[in-house]
C-alpha atoms as a PDB file:
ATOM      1  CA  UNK A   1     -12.023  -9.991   7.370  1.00  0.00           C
ATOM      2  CA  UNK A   2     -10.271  -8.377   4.165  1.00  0.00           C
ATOM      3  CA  UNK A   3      -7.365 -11.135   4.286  1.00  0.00           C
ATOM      4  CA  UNK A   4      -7.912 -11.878   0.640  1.00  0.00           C
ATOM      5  CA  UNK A   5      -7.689  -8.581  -0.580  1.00  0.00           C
ATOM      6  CA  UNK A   6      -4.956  -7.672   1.479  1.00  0.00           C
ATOM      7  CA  UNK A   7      -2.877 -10.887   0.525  1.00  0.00           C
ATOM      8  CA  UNK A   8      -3.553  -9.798  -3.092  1.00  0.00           C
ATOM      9  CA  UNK A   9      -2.181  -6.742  -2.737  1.00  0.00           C
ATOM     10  CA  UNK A  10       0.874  -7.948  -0.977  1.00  0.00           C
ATOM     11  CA  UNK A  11       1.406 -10.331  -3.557  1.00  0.00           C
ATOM     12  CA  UNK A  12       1.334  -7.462  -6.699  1.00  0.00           C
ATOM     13  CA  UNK A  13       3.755  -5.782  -4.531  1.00  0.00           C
ATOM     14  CA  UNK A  14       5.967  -9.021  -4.115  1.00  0.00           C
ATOM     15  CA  UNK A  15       6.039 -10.405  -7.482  1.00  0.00           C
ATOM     16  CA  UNK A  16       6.679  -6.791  -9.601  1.00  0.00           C
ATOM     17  CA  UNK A  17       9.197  -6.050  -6.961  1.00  0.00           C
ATOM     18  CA  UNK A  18      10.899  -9.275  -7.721  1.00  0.00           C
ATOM     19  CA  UNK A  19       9.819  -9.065 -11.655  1.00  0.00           C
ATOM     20  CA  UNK A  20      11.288  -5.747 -11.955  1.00  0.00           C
ATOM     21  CA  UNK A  21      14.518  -6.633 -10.129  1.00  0.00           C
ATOM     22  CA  UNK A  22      15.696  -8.706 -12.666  1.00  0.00           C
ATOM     23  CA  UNK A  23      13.997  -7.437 -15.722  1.00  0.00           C
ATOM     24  CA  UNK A  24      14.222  -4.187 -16.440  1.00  0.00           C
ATOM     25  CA  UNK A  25      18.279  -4.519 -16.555  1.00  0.00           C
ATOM     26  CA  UNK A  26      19.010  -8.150 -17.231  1.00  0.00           C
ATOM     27  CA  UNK A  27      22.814  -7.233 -17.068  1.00  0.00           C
ATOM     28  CA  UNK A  28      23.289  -5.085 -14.205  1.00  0.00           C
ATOM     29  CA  UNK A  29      21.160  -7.885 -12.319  1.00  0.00           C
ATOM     30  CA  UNK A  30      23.412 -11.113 -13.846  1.00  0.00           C
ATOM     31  CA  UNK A  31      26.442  -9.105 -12.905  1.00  0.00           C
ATOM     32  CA  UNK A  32      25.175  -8.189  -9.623  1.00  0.00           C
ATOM     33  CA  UNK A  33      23.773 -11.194  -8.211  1.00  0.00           C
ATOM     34  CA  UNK A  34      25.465 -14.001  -9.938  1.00  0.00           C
ATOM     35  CA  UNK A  35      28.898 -12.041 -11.435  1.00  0.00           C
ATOM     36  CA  UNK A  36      28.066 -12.690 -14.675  1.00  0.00           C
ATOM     37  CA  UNK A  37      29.235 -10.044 -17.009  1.00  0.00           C
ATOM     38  CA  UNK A  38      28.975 -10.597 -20.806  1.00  0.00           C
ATOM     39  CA  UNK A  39      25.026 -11.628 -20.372  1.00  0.00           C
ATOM     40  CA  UNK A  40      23.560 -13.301 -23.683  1.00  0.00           C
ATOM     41  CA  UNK A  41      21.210 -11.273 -25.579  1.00  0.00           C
ATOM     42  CA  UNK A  42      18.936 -14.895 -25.473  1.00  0.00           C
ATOM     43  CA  UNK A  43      18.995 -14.656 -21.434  1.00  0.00           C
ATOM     44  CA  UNK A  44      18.389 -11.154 -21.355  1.00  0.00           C
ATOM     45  CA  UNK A  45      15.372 -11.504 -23.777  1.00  0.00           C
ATOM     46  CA  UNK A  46      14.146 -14.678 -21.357  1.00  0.00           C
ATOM     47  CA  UNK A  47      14.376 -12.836 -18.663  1.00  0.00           C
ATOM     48  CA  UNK A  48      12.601  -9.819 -19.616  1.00  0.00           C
ATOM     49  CA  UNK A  49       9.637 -11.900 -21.090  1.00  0.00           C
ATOM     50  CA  UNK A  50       9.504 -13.670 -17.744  1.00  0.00           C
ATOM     51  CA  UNK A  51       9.308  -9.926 -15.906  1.00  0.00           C
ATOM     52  CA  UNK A  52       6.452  -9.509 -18.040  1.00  0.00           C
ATOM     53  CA  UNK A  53       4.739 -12.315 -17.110  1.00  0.00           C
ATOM     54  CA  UNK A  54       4.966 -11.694 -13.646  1.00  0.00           C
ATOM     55  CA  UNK A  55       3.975  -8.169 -13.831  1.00  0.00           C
ATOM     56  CA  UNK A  56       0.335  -9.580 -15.704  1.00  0.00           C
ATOM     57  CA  UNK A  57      -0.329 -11.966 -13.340  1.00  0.00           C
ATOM     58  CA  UNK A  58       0.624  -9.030 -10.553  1.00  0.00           C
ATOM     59  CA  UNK A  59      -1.769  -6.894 -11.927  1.00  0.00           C
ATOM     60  CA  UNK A  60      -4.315 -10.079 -12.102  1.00  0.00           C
ATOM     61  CA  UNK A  61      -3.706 -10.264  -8.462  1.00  0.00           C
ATOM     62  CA  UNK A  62      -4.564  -6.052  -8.101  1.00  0.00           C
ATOM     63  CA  UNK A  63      -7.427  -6.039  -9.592  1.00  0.00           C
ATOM     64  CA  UNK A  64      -8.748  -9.087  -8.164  1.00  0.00           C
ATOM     65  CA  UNK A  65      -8.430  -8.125  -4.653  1.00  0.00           C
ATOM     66  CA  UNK A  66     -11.047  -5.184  -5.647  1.00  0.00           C
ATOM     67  CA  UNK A  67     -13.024  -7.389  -7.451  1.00  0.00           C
ATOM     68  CA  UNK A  68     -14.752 -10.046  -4.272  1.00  0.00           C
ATOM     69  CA  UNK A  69     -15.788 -12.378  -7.054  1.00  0.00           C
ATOM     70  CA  UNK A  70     -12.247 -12.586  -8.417  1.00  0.00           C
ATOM     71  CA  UNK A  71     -10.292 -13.253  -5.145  1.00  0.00           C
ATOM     72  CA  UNK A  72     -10.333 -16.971  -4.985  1.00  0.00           C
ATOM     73  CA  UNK A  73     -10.153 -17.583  -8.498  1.00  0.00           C
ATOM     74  CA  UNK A  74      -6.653 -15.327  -8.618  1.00  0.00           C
ATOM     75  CA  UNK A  75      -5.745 -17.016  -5.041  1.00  0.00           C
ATOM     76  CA  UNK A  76      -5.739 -19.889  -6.889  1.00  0.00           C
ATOM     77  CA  UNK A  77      -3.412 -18.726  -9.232  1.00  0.00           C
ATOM     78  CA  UNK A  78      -0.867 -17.438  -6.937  1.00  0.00           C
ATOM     79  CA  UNK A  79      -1.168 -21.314  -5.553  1.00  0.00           C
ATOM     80  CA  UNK A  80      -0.133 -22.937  -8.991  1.00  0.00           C
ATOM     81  CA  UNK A  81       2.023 -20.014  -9.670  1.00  0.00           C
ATOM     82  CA  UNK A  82       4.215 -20.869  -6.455  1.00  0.00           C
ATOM     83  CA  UNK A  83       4.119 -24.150  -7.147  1.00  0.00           C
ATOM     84  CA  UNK A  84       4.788 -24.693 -10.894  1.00  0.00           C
ATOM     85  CA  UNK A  85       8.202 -22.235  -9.676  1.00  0.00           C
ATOM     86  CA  UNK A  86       9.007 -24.197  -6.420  1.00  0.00           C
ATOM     87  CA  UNK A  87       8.744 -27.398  -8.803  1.00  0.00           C
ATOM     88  CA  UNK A  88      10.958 -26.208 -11.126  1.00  0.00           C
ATOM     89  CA  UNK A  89      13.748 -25.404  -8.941  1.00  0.00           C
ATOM     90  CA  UNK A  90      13.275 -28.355  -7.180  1.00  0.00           C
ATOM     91  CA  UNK A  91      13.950 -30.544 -10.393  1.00  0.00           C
ATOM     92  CA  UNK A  92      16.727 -27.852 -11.084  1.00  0.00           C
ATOM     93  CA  UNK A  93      18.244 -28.328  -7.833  1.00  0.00           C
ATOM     94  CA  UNK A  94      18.830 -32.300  -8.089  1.00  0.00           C
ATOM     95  CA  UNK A  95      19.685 -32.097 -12.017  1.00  0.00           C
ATOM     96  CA  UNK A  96      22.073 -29.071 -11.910  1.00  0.00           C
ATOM     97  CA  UNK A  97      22.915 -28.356  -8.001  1.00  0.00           C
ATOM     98  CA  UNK A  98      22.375 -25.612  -5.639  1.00  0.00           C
ATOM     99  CA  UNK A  99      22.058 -22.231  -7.362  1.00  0.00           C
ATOM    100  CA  UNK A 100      23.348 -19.145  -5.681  1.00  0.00           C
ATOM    101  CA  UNK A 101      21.565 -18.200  -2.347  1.00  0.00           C
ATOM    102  CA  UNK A 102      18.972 -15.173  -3.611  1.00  0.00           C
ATOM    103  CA  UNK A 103      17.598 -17.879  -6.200  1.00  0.00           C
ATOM    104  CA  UNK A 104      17.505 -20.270  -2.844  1.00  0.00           C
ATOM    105  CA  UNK A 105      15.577 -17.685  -1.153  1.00  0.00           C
ATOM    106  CA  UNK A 106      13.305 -17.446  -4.162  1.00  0.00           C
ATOM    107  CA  UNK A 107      12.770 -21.155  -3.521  1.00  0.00           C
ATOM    108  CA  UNK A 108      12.065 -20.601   0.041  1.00  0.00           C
ATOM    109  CA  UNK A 109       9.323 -17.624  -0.771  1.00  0.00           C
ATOM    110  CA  UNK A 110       7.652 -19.609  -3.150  1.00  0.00           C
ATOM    111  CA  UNK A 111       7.176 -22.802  -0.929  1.00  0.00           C
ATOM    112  CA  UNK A 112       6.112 -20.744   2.008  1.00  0.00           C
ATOM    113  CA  UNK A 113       3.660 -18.658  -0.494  1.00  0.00           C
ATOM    114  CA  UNK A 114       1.595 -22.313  -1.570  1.00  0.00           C
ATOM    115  CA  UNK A 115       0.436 -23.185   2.035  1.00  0.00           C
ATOM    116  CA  UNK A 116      -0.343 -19.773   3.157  1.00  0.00           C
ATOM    117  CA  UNK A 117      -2.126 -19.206  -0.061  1.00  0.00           C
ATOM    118  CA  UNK A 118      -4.388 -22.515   0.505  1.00  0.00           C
ATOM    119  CA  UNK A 119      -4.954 -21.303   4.079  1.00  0.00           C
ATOM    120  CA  UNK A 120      -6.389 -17.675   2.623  1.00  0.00           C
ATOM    121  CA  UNK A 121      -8.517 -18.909  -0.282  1.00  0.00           C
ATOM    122  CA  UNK A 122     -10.183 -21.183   2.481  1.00  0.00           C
ATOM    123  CA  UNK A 123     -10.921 -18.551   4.279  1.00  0.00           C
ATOM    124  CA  UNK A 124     -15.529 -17.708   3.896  1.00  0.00           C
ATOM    125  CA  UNK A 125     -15.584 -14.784   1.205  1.00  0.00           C
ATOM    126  CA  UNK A 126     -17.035 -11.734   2.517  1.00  0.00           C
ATOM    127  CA  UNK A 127     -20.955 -11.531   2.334  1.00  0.00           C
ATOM    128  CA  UNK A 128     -21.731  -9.368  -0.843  1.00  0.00           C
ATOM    129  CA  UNK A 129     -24.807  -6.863  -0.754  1.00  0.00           C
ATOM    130  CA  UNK A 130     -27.775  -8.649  -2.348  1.00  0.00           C
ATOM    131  CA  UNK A 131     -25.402 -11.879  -2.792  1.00  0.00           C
ATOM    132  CA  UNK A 132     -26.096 -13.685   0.546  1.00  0.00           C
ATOM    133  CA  UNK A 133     -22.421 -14.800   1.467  1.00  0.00           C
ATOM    134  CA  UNK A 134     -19.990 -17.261   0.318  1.00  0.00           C
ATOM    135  CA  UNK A 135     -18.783 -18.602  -2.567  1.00  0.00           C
END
């Protein structure tokens, strides 16, 4: 079973698709997805920091899925990850209201990512030559 590498992978390709979306033109992406036009040069710098952010842990994620003594530790990031974000929006939703549907669907990835992650980082690790198994 490669499951944990695989999900790994899938989640570098998920998060610096996402990252990228929104980062590497913080206006065309305001004024595109939320029709905001005249984006402040405070958002756009947020926004690109956060791109970056997501594109290290990504490449965290990459690396780790070649790396069998890595996968559960950066599983376990992806679980916190989701779940500081889904928290967040959660407190944003009941202080400021429902945001526009793409950053609902963010919501929706992230909460789906948690459980699923949980269910792969319990999976038994792949026995390593000269290791003897499992974690």
């Amino acid at each position: 079973m490669r499951f944990k590498k695989y999900f790994l992978i899938l989640g570098f390709f998920l998060i610096c698709s996402i990252a990228i979306l929104y980062g590497v033109s913080p206006v065309w992406f305001a004024l595109t997805f939320f029709g905001v036009a005249d984006l402040n040069v405070n958002f756009a710098h947020i926004l690109r920091a956060v791109m970056c952010l997501y594109v290290a842990f990504g490449f965290f994620w990459l690396i780790s899925a070649f790396d069998p003594r890595r996968q559960n530790t950066a599983i376990l990031t992806m679980i916190v990850f989701g779940s500081g974000l889904f928290v967040g929006r959660l407190v944003s939703f009941f202080s400021d209201g429902w945001p526009s549907p793409l950053l609902i669907g963010y919501a929706a990835l992230e909460l789906g990512l948690v459980p699923i992650a949980y269910l792969i980082y319990r999976l038994p690790d792949e026995a390593q030559p000269g290791t003897g198994g499992s974690r």
